[in-house]
Protein backbone atom coordinates (compact mmCIF):
# COMPACT_ATOMS: atom_id res chain seq x y z
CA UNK A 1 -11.32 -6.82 20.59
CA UNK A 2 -11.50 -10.26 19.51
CA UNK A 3 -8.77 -12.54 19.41
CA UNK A 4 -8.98 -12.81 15.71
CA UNK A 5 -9.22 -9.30 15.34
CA UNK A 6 -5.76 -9.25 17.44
CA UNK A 7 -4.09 -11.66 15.13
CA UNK A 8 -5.27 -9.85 12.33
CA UNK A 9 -3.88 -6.73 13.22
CA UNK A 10 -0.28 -8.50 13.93
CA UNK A 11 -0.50 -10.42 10.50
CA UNK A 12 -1.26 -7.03 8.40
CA UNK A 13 1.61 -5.52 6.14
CA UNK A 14 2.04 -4.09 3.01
CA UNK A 15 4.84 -6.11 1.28
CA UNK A 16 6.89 -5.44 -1.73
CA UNK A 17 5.31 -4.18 -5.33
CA UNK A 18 5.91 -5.31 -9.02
CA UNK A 19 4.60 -5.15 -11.89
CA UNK A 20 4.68 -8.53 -13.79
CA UNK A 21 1.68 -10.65 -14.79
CA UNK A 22 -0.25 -13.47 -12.12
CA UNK A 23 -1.82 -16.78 -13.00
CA UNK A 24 -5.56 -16.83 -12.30
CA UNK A 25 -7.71 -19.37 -11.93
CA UNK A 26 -11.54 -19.18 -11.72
CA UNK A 27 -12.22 -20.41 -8.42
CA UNK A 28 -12.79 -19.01 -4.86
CA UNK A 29 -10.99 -21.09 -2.14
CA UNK A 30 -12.30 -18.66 0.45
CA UNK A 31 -15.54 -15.85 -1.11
CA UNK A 32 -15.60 -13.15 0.89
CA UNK A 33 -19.49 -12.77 1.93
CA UNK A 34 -21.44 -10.65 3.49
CA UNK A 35 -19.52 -7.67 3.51
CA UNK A 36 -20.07 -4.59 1.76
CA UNK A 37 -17.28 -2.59 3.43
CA UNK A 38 -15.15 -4.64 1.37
CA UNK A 39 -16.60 -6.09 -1.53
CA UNK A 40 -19.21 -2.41 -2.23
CA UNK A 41 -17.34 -0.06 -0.47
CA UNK A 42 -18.30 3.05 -2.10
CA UNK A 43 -14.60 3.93 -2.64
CA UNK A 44 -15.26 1.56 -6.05
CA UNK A 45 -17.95 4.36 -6.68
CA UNK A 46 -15.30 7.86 -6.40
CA UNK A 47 -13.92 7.71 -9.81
CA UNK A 48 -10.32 7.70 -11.60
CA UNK A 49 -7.94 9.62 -9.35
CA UNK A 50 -7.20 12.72 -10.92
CA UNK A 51 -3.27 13.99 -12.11
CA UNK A 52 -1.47 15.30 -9.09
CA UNK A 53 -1.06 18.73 -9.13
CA UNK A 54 1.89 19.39 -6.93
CA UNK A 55 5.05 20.87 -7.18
CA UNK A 56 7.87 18.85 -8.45
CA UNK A 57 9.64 17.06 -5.91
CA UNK A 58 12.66 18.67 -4.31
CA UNK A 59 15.98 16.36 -5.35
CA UNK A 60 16.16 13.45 -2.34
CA UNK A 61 19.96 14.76 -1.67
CA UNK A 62 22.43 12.72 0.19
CA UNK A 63 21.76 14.23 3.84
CA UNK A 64 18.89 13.33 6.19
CA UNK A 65 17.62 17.16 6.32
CA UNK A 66 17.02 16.82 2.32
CA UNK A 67 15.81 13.07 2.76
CA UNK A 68 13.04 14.11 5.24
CA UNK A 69 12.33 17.20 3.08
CA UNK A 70 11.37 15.16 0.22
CA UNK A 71 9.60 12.39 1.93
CA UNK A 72 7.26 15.24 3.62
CA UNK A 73 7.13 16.24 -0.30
CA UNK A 74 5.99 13.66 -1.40
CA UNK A 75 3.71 12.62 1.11
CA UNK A 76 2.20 16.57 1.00
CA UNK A 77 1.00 15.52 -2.40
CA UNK A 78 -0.30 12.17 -1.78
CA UNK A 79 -2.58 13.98 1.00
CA UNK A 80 -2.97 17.30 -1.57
CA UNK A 81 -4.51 15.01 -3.94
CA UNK A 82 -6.11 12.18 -1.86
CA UNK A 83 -7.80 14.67 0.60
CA UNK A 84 -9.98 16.25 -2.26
CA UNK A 85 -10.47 13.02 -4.48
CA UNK A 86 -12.22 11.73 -0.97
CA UNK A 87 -14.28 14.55 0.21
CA UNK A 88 -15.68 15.17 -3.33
CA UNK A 89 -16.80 11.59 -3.43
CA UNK A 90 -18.42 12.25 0.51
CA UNK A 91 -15.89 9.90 1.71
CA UNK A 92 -14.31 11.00 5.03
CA UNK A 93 -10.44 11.94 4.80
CA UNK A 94 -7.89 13.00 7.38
CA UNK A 95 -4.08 13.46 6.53
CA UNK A 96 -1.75 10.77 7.98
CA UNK A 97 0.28 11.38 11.00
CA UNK A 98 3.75 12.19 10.07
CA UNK A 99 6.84 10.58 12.09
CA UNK A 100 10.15 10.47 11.08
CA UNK A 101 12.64 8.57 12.48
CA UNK A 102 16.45 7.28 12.15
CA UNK A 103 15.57 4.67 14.69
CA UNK A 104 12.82 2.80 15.33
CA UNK A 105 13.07 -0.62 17.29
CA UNK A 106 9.78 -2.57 15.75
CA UNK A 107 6.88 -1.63 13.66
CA UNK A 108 3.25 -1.19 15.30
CA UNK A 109 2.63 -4.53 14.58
CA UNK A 110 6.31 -5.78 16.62
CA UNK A 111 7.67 -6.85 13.97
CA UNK A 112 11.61 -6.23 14.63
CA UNK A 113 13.23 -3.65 11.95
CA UNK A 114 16.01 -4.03 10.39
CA UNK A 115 18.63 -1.52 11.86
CA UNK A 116 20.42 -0.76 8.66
CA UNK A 117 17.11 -0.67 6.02
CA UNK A 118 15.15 2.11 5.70
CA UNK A 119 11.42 1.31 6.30
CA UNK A 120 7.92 3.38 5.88
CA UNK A 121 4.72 1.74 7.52
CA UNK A 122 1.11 2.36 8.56
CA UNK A 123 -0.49 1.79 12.08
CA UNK A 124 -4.27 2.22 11.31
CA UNK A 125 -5.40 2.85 14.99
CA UNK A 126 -3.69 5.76 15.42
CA UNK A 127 -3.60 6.69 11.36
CA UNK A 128 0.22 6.68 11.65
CA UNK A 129 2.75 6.81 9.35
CA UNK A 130 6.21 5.97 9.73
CA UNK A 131 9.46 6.74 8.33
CA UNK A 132 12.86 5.30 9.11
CA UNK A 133 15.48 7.26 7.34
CA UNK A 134 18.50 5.14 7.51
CA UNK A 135 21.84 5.49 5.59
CA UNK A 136 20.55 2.99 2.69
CA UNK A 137 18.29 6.06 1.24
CA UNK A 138 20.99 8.42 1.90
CA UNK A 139 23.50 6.94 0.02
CA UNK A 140 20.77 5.18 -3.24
CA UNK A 141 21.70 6.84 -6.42
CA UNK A 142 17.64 7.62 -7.47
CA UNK A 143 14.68 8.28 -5.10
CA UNK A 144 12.21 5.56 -6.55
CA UNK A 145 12.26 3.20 -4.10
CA UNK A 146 11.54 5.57 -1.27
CA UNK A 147 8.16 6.28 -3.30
CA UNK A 148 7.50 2.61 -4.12
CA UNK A 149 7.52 2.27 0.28
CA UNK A 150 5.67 5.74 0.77
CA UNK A 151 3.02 4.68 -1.46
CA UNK A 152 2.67 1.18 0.08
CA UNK A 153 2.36 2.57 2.94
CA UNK A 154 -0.25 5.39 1.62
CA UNK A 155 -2.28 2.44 0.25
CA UNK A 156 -3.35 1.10 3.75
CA UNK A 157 -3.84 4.76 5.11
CA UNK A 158 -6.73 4.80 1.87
CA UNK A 159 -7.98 1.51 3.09
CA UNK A 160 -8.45 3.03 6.76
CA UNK A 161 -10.16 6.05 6.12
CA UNK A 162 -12.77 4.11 4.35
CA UNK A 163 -13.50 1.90 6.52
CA UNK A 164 -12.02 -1.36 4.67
CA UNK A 165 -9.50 -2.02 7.38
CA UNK A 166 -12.18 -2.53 9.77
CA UNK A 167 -14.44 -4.86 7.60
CA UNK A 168 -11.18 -6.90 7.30
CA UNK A 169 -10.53 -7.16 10.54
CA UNK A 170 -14.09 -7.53 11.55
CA UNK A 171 -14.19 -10.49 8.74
CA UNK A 172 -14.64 -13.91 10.53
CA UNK A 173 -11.98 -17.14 9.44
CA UNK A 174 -12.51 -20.53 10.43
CA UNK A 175 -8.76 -21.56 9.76
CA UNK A 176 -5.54 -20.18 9.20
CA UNK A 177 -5.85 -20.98 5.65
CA UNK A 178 -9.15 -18.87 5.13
CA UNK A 179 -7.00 -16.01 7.47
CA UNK A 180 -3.89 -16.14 5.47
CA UNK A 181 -6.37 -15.45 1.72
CA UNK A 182 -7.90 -12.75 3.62
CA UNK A 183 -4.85 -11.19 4.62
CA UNK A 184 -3.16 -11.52 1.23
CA UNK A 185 -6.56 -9.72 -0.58
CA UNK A 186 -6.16 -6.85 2.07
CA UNK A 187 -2.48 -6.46 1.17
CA UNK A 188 -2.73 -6.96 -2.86
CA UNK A 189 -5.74 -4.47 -2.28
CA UNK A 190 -3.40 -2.20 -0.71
CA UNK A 191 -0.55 -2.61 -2.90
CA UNK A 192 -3.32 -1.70 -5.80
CA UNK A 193 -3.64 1.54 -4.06
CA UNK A 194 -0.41 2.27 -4.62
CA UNK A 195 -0.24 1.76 -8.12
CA UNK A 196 -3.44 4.25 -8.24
CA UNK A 197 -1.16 6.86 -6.32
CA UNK A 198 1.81 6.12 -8.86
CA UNK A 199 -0.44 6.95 -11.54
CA UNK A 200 -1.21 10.06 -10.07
CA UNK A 201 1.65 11.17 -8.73
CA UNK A 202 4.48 9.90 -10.93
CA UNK A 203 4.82 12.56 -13.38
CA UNK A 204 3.50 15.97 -11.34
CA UNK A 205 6.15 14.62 -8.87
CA UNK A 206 8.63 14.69 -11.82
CA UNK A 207 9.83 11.08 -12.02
CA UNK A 208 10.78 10.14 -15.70
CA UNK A 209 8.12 7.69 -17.21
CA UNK A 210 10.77 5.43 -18.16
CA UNK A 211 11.79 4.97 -14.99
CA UNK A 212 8.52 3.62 -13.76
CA UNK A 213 10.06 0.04 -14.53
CA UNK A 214 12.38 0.72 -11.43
CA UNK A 215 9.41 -0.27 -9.26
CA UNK A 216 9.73 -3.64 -9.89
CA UNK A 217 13.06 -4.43 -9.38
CA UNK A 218 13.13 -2.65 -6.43
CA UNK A 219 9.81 -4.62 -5.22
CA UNK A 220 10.16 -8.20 -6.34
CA UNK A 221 11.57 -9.69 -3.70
CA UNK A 222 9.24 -8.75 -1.02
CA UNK A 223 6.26 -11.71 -2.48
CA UNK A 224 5.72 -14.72 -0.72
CA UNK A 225 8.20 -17.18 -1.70
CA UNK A 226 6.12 -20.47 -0.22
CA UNK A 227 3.63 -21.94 -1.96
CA UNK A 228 1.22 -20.41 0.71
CA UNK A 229 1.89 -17.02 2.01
CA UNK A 230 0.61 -14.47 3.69
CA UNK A 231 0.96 -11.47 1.98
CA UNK A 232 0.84 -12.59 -1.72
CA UNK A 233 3.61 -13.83 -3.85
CA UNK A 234 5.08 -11.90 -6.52
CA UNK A 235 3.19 -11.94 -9.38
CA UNK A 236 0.42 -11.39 -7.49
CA UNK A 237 1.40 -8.17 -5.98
CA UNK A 238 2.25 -7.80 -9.40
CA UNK A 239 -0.92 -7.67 -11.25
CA UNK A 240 -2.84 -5.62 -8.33
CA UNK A 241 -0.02 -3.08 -8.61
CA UNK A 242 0.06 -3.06 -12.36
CA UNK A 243 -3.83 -2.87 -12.74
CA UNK A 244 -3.80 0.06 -10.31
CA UNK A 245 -1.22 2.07 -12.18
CA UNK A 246 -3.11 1.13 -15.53
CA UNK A 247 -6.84 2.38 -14.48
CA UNK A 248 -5.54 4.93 -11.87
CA UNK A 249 -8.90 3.99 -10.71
CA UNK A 250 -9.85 2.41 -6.82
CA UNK A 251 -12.17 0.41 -8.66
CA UNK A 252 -10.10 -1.62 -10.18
CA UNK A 253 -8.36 -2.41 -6.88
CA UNK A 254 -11.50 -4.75 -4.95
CA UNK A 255 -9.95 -8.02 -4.29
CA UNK A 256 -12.26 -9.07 -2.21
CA UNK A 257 -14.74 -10.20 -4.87
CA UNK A 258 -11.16 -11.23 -7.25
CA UNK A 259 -10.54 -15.20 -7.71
CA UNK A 260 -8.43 -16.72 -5.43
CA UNK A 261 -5.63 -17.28 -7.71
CA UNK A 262 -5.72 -13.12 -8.55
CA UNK A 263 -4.25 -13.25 -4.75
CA UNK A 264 -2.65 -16.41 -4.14
């Protein structure tokens, strides 16, 4: 493994969603050439992901036995109605690998968690998926914010399976300016995804419509807040979360061919 491909897989995280609007501008500080994983992948190809079809979710509770039960709930219908969406399209699918937790020291990428914040993450080598259950999500009056997190985390599972984590990570940057765009298009892309899950999801799952507006509270803060970031500032996580929930398409989500300002 390279030592790009190294830093890349330290750098990668799905950050916090909203939905508000981004500034654009027409230019690309850093096109993304040459690489059809990413910018043709034939995810773009698959269609509108259809309604969920799952039960409704059982109530989050106040206990970690009924906090686990409805994460695996909710993550049972993210796989019920990925899983088919993909294989229908001849895209390759595999569920996630479940772990729940109550402690968990760093993520896969050692980054240190925060012992009293309840977390959910992807590590893409191993397809795992995380799940601190800590007393924050225990105690929180509503159960939106623990989908906003599952779904982020969904997103990059998506992005795995079809092969667009490795054509980022195989993607070649001469600076850590051309690194940091390419990492923030990977994120936005995945934070996209998760707006197509929402779509799907939200009302088979039994969340009220009008409380889709919850996701952006919840979400805002976790943007960039420097002029350059990493993982995209707000209102671009924004617009790639609000144009996912919007189409409910994947095709909507390719930031790799977007301007540069659609993921500053």
């Amino acid at each position: 493994m390279s030592i790009t491909m190294k830093i890349r897989m330290i750098m990668v995280s799905v950050g916090a969603s909203v939905l508000l609007v981004a500034g654009t501008t027409d230019a690309f500080a850093y096109p993304v050439k040459d690489a059809p994983d990413l910018t043709n992948n034939s995810l773009y190809a698959a269609g509108k992901l259809p309604a969920a079809k799952c039960a409704k979710k059982p109530a989050k509770g106040k206990t970690l036995a009924s906090v686990k039960k409805h994460v695996n709930a909710v993550v049972a219908c993210m796989n019920d109605t990925w899983g088919p969406y993909l294989k229908e399209a001849g895209l390759s699918y595999l569920p996630p690998r479940m772990e729940i937790t109550t402690q968990y020291d760093m993520d896969c990428r050692g980054r240190v968690l925060k012992a009293d914040k309840s977390a959910a993450f992807y590590c893409g080598r191993g397809a795992n998926f995380i799940v601190q259950i800590r007393p924050d999500w225990l105690k929180a009056s509503d159960d939106v914010q623990i989908f906003a997190q599952l779904s982020s985390a969904y997103g990059e599972h998506v992005l795995n399976l079809v092969d667009i984590a490795e054509g980022y990570n195989a993607l070649h940057a001469d600076d850590g300016a051309e690194m940091s765009e390419q990492l923030r298009r990977y994120n936005t892309q995945a934070q996209c995804m998760s707006g197509v899950t929402a779509k799907s999801l939200w009302s088979a799952l039994g969340y009220p419509s009008k409380e889709a507006g919850r996701l952006v509270s919840l979400a805002k803060a976790g943007g960039d807040k420097g002029k350059v970031g990493m993982f995209g500032q707000g209102s671009s996580l924004a617009y790639w979360v609000s144009r996912g929930y919007s189409t409910g398409n994947p095709k909507s989500c390719n930031t790799w061919t977007a301007p540069a300002g659609k993921v500053a």
